[in-house]
PDB file of N, CA and C in Angstrom:
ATOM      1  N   UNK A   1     -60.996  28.169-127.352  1.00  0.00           N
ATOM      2  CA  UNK A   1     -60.038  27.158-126.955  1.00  0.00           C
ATOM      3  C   UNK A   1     -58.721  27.457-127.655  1.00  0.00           C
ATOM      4  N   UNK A   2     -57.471  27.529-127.121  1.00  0.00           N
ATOM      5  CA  UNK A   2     -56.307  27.371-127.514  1.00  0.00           C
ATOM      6  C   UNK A   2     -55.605  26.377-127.794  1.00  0.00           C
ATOM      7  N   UNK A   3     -54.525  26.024-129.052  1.00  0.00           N
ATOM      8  CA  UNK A   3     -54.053  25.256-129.374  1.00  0.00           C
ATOM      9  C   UNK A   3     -52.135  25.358-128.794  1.00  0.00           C
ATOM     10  N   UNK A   4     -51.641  24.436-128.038  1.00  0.00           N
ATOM     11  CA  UNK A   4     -50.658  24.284-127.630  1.00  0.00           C
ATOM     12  C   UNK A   4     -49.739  23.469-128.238  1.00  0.00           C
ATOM     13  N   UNK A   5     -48.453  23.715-128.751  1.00  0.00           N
ATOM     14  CA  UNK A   5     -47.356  22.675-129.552  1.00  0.00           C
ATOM     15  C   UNK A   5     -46.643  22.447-128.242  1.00  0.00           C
ATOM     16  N   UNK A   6     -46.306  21.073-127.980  1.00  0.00           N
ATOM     17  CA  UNK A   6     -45.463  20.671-126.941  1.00  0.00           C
ATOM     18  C   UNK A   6     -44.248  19.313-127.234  1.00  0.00           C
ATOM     19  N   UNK A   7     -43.440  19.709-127.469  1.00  0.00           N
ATOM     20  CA  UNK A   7     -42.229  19.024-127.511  1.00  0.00           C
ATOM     21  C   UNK A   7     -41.585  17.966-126.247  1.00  0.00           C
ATOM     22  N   UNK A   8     -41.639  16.757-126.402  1.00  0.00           N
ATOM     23  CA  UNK A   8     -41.685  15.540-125.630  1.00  0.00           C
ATOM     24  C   UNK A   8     -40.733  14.571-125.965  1.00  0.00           C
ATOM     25  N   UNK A   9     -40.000  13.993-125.207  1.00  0.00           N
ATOM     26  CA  UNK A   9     -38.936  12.723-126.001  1.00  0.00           C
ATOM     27  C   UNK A   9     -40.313  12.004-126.182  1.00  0.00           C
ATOM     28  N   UNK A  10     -39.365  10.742-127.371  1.00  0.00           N
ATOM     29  CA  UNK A  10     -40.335  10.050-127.785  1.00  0.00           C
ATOM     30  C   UNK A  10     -40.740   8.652-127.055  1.00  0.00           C
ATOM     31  N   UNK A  11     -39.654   8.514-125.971  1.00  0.00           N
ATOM     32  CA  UNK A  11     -40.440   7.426-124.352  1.00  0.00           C
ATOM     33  C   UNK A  11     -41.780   8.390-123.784  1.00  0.00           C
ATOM     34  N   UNK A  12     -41.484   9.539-123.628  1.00  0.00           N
ATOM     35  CA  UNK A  12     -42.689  10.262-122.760  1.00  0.00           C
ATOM     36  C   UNK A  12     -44.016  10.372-123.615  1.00  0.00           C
ATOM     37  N   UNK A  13     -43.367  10.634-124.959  1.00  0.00           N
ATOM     38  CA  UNK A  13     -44.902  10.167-125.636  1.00  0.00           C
ATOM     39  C   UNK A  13     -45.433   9.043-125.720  1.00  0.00           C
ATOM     40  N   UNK A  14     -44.603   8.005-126.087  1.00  0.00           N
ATOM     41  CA  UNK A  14     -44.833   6.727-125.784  1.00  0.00           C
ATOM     42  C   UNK A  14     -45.853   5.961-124.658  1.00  0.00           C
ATOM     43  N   UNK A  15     -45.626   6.628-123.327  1.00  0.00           N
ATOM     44  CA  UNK A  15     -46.001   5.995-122.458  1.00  0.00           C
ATOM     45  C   UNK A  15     -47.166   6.751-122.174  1.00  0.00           C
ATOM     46  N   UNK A  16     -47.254   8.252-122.377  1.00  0.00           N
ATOM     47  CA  UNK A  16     -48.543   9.071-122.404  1.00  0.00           C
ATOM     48  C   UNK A  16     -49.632   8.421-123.459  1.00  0.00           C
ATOM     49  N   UNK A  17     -49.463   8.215-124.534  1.00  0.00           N
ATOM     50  CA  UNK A  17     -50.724   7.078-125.606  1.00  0.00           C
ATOM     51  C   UNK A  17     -50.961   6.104-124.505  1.00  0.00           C
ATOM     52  N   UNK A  18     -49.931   5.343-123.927  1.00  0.00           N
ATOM     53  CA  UNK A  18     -50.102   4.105-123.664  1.00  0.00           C
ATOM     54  C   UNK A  18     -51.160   4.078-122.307  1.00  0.00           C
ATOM     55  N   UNK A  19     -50.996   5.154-121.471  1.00  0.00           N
ATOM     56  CA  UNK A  19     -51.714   5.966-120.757  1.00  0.00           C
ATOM     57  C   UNK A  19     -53.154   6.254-120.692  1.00  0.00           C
ATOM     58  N   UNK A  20     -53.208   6.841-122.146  1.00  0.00           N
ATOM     59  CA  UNK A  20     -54.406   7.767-122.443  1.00  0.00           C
ATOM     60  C   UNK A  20     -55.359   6.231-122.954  1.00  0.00           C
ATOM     61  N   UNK A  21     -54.675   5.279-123.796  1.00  0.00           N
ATOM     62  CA  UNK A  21     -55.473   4.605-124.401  1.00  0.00           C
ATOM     63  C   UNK A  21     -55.847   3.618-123.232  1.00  0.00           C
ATOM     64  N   UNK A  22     -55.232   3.016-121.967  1.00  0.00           N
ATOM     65  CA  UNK A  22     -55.691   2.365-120.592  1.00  0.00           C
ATOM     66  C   UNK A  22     -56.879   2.939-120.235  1.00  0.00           C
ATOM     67  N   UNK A  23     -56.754   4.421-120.423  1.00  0.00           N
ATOM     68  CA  UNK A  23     -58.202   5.438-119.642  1.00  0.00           C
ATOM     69  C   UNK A  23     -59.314   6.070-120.721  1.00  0.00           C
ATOM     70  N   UNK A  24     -58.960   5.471-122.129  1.00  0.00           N
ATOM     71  CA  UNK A  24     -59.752   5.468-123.033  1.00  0.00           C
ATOM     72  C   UNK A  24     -60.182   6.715-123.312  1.00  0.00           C
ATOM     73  N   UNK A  25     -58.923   7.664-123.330  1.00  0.00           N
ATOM     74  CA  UNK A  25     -59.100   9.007-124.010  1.00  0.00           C
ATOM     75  C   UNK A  25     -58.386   9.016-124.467  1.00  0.00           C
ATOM     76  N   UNK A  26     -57.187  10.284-125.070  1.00  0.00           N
ATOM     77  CA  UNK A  26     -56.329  10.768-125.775  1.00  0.00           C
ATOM     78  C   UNK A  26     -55.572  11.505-124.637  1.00  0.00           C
ATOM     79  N   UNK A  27     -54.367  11.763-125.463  1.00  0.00           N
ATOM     80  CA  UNK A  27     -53.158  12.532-124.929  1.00  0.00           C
ATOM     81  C   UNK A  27     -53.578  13.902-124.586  1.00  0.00           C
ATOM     82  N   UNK A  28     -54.351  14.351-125.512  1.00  0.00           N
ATOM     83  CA  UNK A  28     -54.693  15.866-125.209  1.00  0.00           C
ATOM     84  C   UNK A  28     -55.734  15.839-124.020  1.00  0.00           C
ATOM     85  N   UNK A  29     -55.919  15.119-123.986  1.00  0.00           N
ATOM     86  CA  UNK A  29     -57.607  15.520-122.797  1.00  0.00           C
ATOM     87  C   UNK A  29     -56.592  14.548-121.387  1.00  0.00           C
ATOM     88  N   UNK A  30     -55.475  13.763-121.630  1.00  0.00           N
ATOM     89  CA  UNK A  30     -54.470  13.721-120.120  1.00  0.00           C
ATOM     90  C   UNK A  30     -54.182  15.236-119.896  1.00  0.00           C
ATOM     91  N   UNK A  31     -52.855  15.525-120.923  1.00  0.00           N
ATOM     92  CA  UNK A  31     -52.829  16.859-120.991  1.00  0.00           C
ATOM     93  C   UNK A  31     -53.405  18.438-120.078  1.00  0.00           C
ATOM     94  N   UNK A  32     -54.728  18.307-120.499  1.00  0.00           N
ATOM     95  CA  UNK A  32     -56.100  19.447-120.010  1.00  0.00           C
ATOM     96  C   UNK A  32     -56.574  18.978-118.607  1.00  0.00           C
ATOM     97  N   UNK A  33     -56.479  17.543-118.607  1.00  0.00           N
ATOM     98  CA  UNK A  33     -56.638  17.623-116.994  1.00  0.00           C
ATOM     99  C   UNK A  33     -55.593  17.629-115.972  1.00  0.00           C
ATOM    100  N   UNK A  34     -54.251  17.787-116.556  1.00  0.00           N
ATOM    101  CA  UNK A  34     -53.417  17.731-115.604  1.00  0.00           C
ATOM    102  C   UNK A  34     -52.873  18.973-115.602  1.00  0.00           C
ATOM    103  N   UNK A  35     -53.023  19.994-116.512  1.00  0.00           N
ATOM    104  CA  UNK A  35     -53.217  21.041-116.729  1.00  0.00           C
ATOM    105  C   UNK A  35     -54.669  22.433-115.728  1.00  0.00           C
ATOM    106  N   UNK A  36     -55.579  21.233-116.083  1.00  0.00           N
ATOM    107  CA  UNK A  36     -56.456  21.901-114.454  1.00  0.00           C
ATOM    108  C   UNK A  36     -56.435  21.472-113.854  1.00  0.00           C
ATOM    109  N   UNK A  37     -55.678  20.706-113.315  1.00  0.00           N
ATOM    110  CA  UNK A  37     -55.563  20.225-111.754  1.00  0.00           C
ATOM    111  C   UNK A  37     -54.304  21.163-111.060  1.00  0.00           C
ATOM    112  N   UNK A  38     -53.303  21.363-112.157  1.00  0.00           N
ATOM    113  CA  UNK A  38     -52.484  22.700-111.618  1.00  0.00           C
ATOM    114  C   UNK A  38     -53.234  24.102-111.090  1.00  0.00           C
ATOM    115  N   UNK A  39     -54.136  24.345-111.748  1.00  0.00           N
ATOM    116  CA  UNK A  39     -54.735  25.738-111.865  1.00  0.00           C
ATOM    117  C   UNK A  39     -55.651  25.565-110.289  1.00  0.00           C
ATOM    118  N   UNK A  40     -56.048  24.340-110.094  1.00  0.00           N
ATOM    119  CA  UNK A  40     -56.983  24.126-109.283  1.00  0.00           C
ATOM    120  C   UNK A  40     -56.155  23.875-108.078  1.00  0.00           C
ATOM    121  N   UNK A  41     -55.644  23.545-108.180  1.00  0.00           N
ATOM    122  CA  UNK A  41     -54.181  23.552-106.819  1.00  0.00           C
ATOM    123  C   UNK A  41     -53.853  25.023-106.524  1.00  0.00           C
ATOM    124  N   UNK A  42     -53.646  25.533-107.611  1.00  0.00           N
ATOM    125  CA  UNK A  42     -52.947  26.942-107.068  1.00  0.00           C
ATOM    126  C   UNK A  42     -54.130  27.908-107.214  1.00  0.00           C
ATOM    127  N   UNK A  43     -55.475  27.793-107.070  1.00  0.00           N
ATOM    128  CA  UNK A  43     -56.390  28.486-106.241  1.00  0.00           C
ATOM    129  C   UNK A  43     -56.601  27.924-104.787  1.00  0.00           C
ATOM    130  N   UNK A  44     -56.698  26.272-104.412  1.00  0.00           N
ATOM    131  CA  UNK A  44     -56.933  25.767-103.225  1.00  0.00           C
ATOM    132  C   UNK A  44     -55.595  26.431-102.627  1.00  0.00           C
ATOM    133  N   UNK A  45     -54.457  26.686-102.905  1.00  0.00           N
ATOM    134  CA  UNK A  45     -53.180  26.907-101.969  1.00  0.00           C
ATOM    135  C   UNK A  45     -53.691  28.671-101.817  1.00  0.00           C
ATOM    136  N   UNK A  46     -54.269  29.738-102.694  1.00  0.00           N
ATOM    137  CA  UNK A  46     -54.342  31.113-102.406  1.00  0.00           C
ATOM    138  C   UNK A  46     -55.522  30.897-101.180  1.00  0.00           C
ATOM    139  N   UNK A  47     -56.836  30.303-101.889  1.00  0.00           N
ATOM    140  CA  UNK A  47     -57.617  29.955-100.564  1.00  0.00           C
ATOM    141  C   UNK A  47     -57.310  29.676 -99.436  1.00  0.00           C
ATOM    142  N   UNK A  48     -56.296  29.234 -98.873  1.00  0.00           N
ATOM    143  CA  UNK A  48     -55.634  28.406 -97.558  1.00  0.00           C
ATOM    144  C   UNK A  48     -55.196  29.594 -97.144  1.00  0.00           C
ATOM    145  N   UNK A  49     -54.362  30.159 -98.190  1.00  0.00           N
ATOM    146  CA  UNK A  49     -53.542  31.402 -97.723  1.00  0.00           C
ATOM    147  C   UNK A  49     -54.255  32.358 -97.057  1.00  0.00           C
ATOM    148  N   UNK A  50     -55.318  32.616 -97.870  1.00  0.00           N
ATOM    149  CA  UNK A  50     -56.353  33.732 -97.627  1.00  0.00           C
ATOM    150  C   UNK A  50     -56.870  33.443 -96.089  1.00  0.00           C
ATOM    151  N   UNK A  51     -57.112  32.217 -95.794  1.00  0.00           N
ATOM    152  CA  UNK A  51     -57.792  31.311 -94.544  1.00  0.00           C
ATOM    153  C   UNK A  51     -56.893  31.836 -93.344  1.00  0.00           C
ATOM    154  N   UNK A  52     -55.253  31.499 -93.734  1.00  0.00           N
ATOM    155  CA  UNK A  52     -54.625  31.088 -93.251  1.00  0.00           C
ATOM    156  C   UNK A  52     -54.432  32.885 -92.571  1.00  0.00           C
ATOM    157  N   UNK A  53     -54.229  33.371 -93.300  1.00  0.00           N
ATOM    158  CA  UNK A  53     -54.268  35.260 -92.553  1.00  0.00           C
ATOM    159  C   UNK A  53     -55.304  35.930 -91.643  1.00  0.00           C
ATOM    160  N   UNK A  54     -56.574  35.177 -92.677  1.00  0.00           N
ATOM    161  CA  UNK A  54     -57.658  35.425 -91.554  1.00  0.00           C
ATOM    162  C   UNK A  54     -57.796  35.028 -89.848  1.00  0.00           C
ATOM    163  N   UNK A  55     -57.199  33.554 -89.699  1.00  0.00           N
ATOM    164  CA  UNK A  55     -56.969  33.081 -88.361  1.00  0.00           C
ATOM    165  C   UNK A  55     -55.913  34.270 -87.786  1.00  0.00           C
ATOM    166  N   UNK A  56     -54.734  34.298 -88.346  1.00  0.00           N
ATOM    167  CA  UNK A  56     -53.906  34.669 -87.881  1.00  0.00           C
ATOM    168  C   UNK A  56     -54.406  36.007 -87.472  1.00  0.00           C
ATOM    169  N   UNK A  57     -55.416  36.814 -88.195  1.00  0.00           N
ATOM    170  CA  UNK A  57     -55.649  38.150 -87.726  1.00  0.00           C
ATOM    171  C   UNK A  57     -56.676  38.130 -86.393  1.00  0.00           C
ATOM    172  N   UNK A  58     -57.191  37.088 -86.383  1.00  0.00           N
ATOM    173  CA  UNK A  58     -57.680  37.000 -85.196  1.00  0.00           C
ATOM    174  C   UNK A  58     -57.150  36.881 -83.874  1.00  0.00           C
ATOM    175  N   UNK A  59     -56.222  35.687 -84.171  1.00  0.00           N
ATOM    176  CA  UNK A  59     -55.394  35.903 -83.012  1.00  0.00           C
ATOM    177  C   UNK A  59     -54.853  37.092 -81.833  1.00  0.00           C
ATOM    178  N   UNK A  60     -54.607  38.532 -82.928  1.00  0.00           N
ATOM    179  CA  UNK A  60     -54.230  39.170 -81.919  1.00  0.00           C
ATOM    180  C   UNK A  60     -52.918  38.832 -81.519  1.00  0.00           C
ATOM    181  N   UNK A  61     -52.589  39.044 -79.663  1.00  0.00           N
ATOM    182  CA  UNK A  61     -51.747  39.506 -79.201  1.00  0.00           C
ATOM    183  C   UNK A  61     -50.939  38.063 -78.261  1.00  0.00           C
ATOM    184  N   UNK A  62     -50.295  37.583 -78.703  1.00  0.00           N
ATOM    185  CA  UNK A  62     -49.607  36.351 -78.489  1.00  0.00           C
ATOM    186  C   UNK A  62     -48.433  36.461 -77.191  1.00  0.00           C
ATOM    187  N   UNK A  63     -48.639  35.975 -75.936  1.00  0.00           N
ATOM    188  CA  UNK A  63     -47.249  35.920 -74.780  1.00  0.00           C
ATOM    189  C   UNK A  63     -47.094  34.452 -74.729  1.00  0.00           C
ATOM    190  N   UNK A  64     -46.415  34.303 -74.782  1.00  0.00           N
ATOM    191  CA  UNK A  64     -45.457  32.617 -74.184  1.00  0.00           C
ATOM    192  C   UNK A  64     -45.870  32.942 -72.310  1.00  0.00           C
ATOM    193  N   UNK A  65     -45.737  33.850 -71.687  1.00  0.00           N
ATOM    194  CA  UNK A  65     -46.587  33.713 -70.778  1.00  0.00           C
ATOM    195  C   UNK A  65     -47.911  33.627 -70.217  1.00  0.00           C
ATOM    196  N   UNK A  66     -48.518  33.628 -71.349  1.00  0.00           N
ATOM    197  CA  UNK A  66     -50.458  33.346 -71.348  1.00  0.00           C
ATOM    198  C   UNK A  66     -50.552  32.178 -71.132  1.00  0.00           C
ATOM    199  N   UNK A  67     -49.169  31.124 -71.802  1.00  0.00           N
ATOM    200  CA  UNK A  67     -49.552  30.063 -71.357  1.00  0.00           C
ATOM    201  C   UNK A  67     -50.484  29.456 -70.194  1.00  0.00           C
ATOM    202  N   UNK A  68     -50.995  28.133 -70.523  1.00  0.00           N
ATOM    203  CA  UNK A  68     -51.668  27.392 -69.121  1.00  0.00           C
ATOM    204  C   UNK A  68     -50.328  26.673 -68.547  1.00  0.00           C
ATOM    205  N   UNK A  69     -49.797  26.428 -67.404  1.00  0.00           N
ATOM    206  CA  UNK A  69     -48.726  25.751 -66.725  1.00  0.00           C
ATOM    207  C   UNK A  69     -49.339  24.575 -66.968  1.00  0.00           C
ATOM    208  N   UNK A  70     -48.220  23.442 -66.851  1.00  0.00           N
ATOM    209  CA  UNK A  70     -48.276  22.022 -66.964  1.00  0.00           C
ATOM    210  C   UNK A  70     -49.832  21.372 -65.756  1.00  0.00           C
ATOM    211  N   UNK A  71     -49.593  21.751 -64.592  1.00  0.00           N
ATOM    212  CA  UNK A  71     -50.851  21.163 -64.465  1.00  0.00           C
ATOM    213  C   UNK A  71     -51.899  21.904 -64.403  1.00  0.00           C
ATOM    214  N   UNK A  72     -51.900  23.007 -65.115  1.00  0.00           N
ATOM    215  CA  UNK A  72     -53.508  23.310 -65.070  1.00  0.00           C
ATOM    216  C   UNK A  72     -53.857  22.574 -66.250  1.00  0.00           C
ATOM    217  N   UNK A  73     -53.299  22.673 -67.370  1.00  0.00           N
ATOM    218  CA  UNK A  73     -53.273  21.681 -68.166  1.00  0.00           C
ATOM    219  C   UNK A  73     -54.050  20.174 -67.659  1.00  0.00           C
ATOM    220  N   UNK A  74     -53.010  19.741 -67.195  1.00  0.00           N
ATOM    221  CA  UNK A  74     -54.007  18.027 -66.883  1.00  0.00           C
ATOM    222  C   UNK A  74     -55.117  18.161 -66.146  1.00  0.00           C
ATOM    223  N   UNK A  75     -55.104  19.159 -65.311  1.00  0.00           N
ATOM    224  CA  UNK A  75     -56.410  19.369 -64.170  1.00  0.00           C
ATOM    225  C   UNK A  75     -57.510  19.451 -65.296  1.00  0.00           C
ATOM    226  N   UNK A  76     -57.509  20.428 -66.716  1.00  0.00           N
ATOM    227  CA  UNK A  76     -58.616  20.623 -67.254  1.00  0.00           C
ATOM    228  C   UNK A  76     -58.991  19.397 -67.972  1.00  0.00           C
ATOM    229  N   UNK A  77     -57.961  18.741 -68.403  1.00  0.00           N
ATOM    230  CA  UNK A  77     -58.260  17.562 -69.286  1.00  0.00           C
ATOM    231  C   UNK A  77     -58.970  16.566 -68.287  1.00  0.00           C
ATOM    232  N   UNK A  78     -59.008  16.370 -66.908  1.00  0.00           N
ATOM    233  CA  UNK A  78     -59.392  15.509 -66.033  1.00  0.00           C
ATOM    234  C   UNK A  78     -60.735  15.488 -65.847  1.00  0.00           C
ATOM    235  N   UNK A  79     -61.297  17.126 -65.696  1.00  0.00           N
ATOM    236  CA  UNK A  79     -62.433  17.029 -65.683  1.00  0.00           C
ATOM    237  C   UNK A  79     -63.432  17.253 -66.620  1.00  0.00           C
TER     238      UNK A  79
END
């Protein structure tokens, strides 16, 4: 485990105790979880990414004329 020095006005510490002691922990363990909730965000956003290429490689070969015209459109939704 690593030890971190972090420099804070003394309202932001203030209200972080006032914080920690509502949720009946400490400043350091707010701290560590808001600290992995960053880390855990910015794996869910590479995951998406990763997702997000995979679709796209599927896709293939894209025309604005493949389109379906306006009513084949409603015809399919009809039946």
């Amino acid at each position: 485990m690593k030890n971190i020095t972090v420099s804070v006005p003394d309202d932001v510490y203030r209200d972080a105790r006032i914080a920690a002691a509502e949720r009946d922990t400490s400043v350091s363990a707010l701290v560590v979880a808001y600290l992995r909730s960053l880390s855990e965000r910015t794996r869910e956003f590479s995951r998406l990414e990763a997702q997000q290429r995979e679709v796209q490689a599927e896709i293939g070969r894209f025309r604005a004329a493949d389109r379906l015209g306006r009513d084949e459109v409603h015809d399919r939704a009809v039946r």
